[in-house]
Protein backbone atom coordinates (compact mmCIF):
# COMPACT_ATOMS: atom_id res chain seq x y z
CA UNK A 1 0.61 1.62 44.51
CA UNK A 2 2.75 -0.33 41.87
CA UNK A 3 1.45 -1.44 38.76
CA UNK A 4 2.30 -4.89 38.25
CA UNK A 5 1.99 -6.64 34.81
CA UNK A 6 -0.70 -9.41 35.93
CA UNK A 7 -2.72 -6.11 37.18
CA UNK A 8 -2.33 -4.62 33.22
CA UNK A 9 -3.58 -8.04 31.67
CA UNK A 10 -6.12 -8.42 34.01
CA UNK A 11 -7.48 -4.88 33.25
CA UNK A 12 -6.71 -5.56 29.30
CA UNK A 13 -8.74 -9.11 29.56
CA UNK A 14 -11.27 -7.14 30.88
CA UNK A 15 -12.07 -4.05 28.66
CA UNK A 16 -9.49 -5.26 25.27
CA UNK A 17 -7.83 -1.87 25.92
CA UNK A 18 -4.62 -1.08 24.54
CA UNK A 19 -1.62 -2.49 27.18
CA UNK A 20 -0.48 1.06 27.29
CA UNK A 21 -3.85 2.69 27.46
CA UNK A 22 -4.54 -0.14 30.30
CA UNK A 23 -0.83 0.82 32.62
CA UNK A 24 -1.71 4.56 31.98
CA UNK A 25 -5.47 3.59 33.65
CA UNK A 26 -4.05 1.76 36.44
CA UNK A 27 -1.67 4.74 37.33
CA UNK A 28 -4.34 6.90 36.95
CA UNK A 29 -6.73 5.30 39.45
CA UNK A 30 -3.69 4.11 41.71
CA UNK A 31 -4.34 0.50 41.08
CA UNK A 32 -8.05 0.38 41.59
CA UNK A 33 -9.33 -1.94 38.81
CA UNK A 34 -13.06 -0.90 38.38
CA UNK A 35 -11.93 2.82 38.64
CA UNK A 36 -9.49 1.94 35.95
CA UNK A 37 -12.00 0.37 33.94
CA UNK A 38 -14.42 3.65 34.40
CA UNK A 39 -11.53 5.39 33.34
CA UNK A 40 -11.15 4.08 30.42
CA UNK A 41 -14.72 4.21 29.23
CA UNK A 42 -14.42 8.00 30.14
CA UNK A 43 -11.63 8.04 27.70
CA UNK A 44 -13.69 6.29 24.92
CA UNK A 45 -11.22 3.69 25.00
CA UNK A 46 -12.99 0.65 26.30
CA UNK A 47 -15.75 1.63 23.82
CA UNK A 48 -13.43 1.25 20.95
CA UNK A 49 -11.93 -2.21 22.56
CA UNK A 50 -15.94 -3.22 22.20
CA UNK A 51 -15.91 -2.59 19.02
CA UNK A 52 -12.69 -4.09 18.05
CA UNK A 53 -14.60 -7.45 17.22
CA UNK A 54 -16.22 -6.31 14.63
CA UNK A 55 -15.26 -7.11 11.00
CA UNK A 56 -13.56 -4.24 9.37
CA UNK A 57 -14.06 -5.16 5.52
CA UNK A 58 -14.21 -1.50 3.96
CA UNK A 59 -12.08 1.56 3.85
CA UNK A 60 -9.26 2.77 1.87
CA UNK A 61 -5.75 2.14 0.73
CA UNK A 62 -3.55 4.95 0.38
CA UNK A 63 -0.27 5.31 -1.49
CA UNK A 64 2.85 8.13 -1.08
CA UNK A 65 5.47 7.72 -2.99
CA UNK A 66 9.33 9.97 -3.02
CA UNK A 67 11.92 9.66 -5.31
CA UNK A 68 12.86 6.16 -5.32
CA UNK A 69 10.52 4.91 -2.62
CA UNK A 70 6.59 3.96 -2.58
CA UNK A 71 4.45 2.88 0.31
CA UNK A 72 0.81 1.63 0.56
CA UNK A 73 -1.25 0.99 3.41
CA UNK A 74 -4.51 -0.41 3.95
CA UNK A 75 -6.59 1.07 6.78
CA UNK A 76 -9.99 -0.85 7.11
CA UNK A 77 -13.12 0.34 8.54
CA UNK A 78 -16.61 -1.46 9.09
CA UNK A 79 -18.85 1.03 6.22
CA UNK A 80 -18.26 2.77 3.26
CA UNK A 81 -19.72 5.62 4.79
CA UNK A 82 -16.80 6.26 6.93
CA UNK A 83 -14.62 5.66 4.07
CA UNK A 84 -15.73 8.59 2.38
CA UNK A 85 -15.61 10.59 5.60
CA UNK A 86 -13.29 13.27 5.39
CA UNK A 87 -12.25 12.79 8.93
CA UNK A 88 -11.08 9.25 8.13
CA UNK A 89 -9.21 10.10 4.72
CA UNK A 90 -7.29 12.56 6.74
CA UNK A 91 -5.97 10.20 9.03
CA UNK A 92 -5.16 7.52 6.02
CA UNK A 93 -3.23 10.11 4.56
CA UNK A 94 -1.75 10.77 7.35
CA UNK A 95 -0.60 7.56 8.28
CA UNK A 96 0.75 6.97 4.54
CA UNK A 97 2.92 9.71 5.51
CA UNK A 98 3.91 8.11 8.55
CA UNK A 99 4.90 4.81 6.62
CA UNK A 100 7.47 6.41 4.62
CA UNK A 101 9.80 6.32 7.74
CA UNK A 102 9.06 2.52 8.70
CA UNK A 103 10.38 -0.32 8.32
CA UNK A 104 7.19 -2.71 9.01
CA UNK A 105 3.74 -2.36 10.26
CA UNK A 106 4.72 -2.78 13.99
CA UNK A 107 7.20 0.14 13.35
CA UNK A 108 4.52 2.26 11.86
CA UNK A 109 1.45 1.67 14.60
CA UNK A 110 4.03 3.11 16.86
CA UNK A 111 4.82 6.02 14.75
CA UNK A 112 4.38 9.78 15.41
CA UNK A 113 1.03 10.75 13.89
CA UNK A 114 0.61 14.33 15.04
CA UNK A 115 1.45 14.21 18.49
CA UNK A 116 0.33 10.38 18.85
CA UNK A 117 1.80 7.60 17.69
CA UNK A 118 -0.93 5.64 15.00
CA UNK A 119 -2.05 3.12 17.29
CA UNK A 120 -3.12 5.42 19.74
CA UNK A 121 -4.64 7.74 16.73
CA UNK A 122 -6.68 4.92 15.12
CA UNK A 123 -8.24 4.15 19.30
CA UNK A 124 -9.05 7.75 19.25
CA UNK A 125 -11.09 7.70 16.05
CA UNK A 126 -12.69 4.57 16.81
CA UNK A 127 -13.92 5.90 19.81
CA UNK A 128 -15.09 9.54 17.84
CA UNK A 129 -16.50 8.14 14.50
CA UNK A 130 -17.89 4.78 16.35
CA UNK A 131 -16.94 2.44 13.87
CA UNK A 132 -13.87 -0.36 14.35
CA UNK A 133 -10.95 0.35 12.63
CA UNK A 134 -7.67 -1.13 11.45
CA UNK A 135 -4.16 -0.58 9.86
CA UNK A 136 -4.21 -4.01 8.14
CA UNK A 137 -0.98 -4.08 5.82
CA UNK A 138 1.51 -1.72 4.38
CA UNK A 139 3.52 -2.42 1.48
CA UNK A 140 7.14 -0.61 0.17
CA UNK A 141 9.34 -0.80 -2.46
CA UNK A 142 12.43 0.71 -4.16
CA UNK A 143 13.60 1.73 -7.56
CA UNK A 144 15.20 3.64 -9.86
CA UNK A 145 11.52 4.93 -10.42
CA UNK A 146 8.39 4.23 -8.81
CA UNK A 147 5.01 4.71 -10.01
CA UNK A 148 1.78 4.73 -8.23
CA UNK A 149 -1.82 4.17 -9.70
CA UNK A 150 -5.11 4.61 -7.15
CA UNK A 151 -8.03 2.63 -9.03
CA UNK A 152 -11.65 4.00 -7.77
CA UNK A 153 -10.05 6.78 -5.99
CA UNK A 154 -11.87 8.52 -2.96
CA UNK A 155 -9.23 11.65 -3.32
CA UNK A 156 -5.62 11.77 -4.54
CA UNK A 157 -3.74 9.14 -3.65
CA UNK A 158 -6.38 6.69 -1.47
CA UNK A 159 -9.12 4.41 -3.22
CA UNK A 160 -9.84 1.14 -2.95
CA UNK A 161 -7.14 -0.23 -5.50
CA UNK A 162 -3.23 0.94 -4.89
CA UNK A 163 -0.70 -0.45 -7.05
CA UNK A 164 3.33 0.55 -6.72
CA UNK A 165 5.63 -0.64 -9.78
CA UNK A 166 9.25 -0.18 -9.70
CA UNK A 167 11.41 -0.04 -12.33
CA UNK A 168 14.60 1.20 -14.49
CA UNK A 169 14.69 2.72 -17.47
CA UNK A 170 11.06 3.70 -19.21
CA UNK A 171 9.07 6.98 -18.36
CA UNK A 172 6.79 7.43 -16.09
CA UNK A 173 3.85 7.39 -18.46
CA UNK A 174 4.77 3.55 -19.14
CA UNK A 175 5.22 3.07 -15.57
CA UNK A 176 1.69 4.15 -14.79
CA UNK A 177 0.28 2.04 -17.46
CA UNK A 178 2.05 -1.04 -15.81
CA UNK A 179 0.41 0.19 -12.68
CA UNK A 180 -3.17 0.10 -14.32
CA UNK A 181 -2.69 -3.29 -15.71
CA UNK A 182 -1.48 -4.56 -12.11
CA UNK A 183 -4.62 -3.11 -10.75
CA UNK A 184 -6.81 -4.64 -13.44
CA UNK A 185 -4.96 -8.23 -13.67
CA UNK A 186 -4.23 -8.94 -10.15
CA UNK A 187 -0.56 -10.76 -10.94
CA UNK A 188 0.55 -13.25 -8.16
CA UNK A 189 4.16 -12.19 -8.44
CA UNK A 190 6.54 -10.37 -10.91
CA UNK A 191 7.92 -13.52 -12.91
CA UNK A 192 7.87 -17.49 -12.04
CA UNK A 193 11.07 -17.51 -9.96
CA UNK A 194 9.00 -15.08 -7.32
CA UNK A 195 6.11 -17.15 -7.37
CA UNK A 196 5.23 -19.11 -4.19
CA UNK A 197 6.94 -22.75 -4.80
CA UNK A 198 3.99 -24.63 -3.35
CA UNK A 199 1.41 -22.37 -5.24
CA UNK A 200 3.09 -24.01 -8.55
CA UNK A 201 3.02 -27.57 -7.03
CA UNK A 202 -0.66 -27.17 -6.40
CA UNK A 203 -1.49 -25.98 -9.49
CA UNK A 204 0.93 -28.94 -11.07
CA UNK A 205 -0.98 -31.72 -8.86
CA UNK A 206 -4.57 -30.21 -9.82
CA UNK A 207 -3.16 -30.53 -13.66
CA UNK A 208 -2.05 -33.76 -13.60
CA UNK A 209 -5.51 -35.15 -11.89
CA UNK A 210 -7.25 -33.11 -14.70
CA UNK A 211 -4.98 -35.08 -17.40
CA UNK A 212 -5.31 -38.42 -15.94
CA UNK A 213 -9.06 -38.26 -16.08
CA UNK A 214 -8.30 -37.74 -19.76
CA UNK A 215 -6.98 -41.71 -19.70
CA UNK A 216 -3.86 -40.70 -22.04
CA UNK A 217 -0.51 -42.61 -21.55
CA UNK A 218 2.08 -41.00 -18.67
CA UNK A 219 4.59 -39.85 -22.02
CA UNK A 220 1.52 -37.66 -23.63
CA UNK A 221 0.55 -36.44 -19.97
CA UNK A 222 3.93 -34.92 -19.16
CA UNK A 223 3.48 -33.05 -22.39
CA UNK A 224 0.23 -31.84 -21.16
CA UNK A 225 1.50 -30.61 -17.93
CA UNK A 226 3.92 -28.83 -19.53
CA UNK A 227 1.84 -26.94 -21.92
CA UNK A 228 -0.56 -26.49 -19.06
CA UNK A 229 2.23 -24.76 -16.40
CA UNK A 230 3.73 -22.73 -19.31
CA UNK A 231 0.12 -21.38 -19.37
CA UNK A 232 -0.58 -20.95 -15.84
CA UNK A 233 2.69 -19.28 -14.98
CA UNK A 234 1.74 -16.95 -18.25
CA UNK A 235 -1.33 -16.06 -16.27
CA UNK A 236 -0.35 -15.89 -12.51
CA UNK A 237 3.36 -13.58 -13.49
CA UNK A 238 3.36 -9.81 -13.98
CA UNK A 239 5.82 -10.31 -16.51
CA UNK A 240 4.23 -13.15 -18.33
CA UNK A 241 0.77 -11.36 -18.73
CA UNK A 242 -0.69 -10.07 -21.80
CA UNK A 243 -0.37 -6.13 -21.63
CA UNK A 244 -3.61 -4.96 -21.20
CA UNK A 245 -2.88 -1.91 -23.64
CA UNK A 246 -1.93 -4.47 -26.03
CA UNK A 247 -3.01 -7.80 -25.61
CA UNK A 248 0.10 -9.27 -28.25
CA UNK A 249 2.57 -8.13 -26.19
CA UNK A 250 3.51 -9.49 -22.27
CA UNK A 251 4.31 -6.98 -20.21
CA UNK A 252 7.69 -8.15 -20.34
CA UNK A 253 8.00 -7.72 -24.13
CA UNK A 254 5.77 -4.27 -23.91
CA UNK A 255 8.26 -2.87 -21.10
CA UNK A 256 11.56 -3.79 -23.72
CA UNK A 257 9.59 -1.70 -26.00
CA UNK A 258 9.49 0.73 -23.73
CA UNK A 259 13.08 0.61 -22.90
CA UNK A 260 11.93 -0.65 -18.93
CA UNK A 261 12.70 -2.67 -16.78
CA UNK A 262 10.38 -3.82 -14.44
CA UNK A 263 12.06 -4.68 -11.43
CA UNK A 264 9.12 -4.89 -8.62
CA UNK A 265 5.33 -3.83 -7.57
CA UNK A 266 2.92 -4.03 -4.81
CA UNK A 267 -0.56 -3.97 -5.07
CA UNK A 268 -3.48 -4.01 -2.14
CA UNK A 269 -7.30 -3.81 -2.60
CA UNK A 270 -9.05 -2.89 0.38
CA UNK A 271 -10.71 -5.88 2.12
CA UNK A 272 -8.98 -8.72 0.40
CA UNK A 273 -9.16 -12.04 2.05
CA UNK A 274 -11.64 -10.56 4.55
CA UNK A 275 -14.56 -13.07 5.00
CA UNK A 276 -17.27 -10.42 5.18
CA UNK A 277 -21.17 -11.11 6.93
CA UNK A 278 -23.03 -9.62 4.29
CA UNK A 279 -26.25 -7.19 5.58
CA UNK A 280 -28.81 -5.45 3.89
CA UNK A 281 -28.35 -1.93 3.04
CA UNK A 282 -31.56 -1.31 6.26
CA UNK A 283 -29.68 -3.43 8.78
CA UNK A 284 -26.21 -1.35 8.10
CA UNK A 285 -28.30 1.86 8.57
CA UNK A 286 -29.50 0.74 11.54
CA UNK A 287 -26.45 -1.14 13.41
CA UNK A 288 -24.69 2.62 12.71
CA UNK A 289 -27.07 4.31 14.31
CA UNK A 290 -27.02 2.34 17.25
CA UNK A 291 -23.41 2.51 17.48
């Protein structure tokens, strides 16, 4: 029987399979749609499309870096206790690996992982460990050098903190240091020109409210804003920061020192930006046991 497309999203609507994992059911079962769907719950794979609602929040970000080149990825999963399964750091590692030969996260889900590509990988160990699972982001850059810093690591290379820095010139001792600060200091971009344009105008409009509150004439207000910006964009900039292994230096003025430049850096923390349901420690006990 052919396997049209309406039959694969049917079949996907139906179980939140994978569209590939859905065709492959369909082919399987020559077309019959509640034989596929059996199928796939054989397979563990409608399981894992079950939990695929649930809020992945935890986990661990791993980093690889060779010669010139750093990657980081962020693979998510529901606990901590599966983050510090060794079953699960094998497969982080592994796809860090993988990520070294793409070019964006759609090019790595669909990369060889042993045999499978990731996609398929991170559906199998869904369905195994019983937890849902994600590859949420991947980061790379380029440099002369590249330096990579793990902050609470789990194992070499994979914690919950990864930071890349690139740069030219320095050592890598100074290049790890600027990692550490990254990790510690969070920096919105590497100097003002990188900065998001309408992150500055927000943080110019909230100023300016603050200073008109203050009921100053317009000519001393400017001035404020100013002074205030200059501030903020010493705050929010890699460069700009005070160097958190000495405070009167920036980083900028710290990495002449050093004889660097600092030319670029990534940094993810595992579950940023995740709006997480918080549970009691008895209630996460108990929704993993139930599966």
């Amino acid at each position: 029987m052919a396997i049209t497309a309406s039959m694969v999203k049917d079949l996907r609507d139906r179980t939140g399979a994978g569209m590939m994992d859905a065709k492959k059911a369909l082919t399987e079962t020559d077309g019959d749609m509640e034989a596929a769907i059996d199928w796939l719950r054989t397979k563990g794979l409608a399981k894992a499309a079950k939990k695929s609602g649930r809020t992945a929040a935890e986990g661990l970000v791993a980093v690889e870096v060779t010669g010139g080149k750093g990657v980081a990825v962020e693979v998510n999963s529901e606990t901590d206790f599966v983050a510090k399964n060794a079953e699960f750091q094998a497969m982080v590692a592994g796809i860090a690996k993988a990520a070294m030969g793409a070019a964006d996260l759609d090019a790595l889900l669909a990369a060889d992982l042993g045999g499978k590509s990731v996609a398929d990988t991170l559906t199998d160990k869904i369905a195994t460990i019983g937890e849902n699972m994600t590859l949420r982001r991947m980061a790379c850059i380029e440099g002369e050098t590249v330096v990579s810093y793990v902050h609470n690591a789990a194992m070499p290379g994979m914690g919950k903190i990864g930071v890349l820095v690139a740069m030219t010139g320095g050592d890598e001792a100074f290049g790890k240091q600027v990692a550490m600060h990254v990790a510690a200091a969070n920096p919105a971009s590497l100097g003002a020109a990188d900065l998001d344009p309408a992150l500055i105008e927000k943080e110019r409009q909230v100023q300016i409210d603050i200073a008109r509150e203050s009921g100053k004439p317009d000519s001393v207000i400017e001035k404020m804003i100013e002074g205030r910006m200059k501030k903020y964009l010493s705050e929010v900039t890699l460069l700009g920061q005070a160097f958190v292994m000495n405070p009167d230096l920036t980083v900028e003025a710290a990495a002449a020192e050093a004889g660097a430049t600092i030319t670029g850096f990534a940094r993810l923390e595992v579950g940023e930006g995740i709006e997480k349901v918080e549970e009691d420690f008895a209630a996460e006990v108990a929704k993993a046991v139930q599966g």
